[in-house]
Protein backbone atom coordinates (compact mmCIF):
# COMPACT_ATOMS: atom_id res chain seq x y z
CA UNK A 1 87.75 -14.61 -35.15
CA UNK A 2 85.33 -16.64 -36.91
CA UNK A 3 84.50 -20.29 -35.56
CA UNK A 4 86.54 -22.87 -37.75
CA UNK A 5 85.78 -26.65 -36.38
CA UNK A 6 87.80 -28.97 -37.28
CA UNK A 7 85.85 -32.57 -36.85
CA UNK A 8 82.79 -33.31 -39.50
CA UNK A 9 80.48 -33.35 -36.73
CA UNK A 10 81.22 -29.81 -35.97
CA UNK A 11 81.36 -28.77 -39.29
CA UNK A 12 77.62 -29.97 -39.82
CA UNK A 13 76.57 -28.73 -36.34
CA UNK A 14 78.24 -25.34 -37.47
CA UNK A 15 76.20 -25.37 -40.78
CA UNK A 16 72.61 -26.27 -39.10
CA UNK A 17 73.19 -23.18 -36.27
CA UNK A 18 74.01 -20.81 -39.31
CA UNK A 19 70.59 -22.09 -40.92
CA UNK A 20 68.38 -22.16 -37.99
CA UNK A 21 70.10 -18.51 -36.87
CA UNK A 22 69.04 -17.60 -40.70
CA UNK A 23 65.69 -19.12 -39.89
CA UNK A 24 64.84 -17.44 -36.20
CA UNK A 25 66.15 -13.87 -37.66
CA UNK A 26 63.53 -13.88 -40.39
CA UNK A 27 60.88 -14.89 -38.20
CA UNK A 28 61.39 -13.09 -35.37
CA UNK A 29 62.26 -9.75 -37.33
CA UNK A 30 58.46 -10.38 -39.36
CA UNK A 31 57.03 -10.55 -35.77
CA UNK A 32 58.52 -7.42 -34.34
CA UNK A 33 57.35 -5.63 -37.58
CA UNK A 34 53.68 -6.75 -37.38
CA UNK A 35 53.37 -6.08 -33.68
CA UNK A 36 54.90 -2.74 -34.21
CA UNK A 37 52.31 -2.40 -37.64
CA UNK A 38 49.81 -3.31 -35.06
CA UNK A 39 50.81 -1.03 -32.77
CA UNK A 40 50.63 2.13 -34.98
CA UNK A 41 47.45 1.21 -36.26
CA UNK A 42 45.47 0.78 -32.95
CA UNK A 43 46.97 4.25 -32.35
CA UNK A 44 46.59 6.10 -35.30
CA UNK A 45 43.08 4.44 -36.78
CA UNK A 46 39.71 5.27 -36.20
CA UNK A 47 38.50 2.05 -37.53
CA UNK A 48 38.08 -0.40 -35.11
CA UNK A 49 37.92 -3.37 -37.65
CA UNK A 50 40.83 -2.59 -39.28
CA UNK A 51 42.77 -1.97 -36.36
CA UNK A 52 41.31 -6.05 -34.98
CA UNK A 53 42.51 -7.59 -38.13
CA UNK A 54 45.61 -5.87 -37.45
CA UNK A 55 45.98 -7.65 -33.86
CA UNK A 56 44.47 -10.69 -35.34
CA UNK A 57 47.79 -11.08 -37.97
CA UNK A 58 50.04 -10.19 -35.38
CA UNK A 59 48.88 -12.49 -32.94
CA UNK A 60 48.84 -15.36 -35.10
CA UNK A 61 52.77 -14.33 -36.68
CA UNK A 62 53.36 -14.29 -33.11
CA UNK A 63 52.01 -17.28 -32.00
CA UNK A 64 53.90 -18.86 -34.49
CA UNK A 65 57.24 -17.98 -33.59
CA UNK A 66 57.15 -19.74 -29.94
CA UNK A 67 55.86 -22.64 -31.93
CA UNK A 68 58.78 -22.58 -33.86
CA UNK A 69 60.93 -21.66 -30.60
CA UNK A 70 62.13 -18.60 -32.20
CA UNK A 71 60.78 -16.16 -29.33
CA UNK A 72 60.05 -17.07 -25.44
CA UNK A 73 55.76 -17.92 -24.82
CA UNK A 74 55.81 -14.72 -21.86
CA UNK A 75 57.42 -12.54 -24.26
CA UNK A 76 55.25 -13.26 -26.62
CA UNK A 77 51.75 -13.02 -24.24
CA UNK A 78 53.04 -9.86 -23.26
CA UNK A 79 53.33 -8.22 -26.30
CA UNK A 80 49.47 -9.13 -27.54
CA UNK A 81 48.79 -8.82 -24.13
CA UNK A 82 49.62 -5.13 -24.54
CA UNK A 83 48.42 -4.53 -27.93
CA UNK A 84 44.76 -5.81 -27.14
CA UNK A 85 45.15 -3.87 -23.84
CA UNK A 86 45.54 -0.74 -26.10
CA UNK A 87 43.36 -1.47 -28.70
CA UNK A 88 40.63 -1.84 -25.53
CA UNK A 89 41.33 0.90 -24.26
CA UNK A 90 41.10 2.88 -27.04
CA UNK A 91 37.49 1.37 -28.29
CA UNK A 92 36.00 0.16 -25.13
CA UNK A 93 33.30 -1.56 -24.96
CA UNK A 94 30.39 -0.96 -26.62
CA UNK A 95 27.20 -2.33 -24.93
């Protein structure tokens, strides 16, 4: 059953926690796709540049979002933790 308040405090509480939900989906859901973009390109691409600038925008979308509060700060380190952890162990380091 959907959520029916009855007081006009609770209708405009109602309203903001449909926006921000709104909000939070579309951020979150560009994240995931980026870090996943990310992912598949470390993996699949022989390039090393374009495979950094691929972690570099999905760190920063990332970032973003637990500025925004729309994902938790570990989650978030973890995930470019293990995307730069693949992407160096796929290209080393080159000395």
């Amino acid at each position: 059953m959907p959520h029916i308040p009855v007081h006009p405090s609770a209708e405009k509480r109602h309203r903001q926690n449909l926006k921000r939900a709104e909000r939070n989906r579309v951020v979150r859901t560009r994240a995931r796709t980026l870090a996943k973009t990310a992912a598949e390109t470390i993996a699949t691409s022989t390039d090393e540049a374009k495979a950094q600038e691929a972690l570099k925008q999905a760190t920063k979308v990332l970032y973003k979002a637990i500025s925004s509060g729309t994902m938790h700060r570990n989650t978030v380190r973890r995930k470019v933790a293990r995307l730069s952890a693949s992407l160096h162990r796929k290209f080393g380091k080159k000395a």
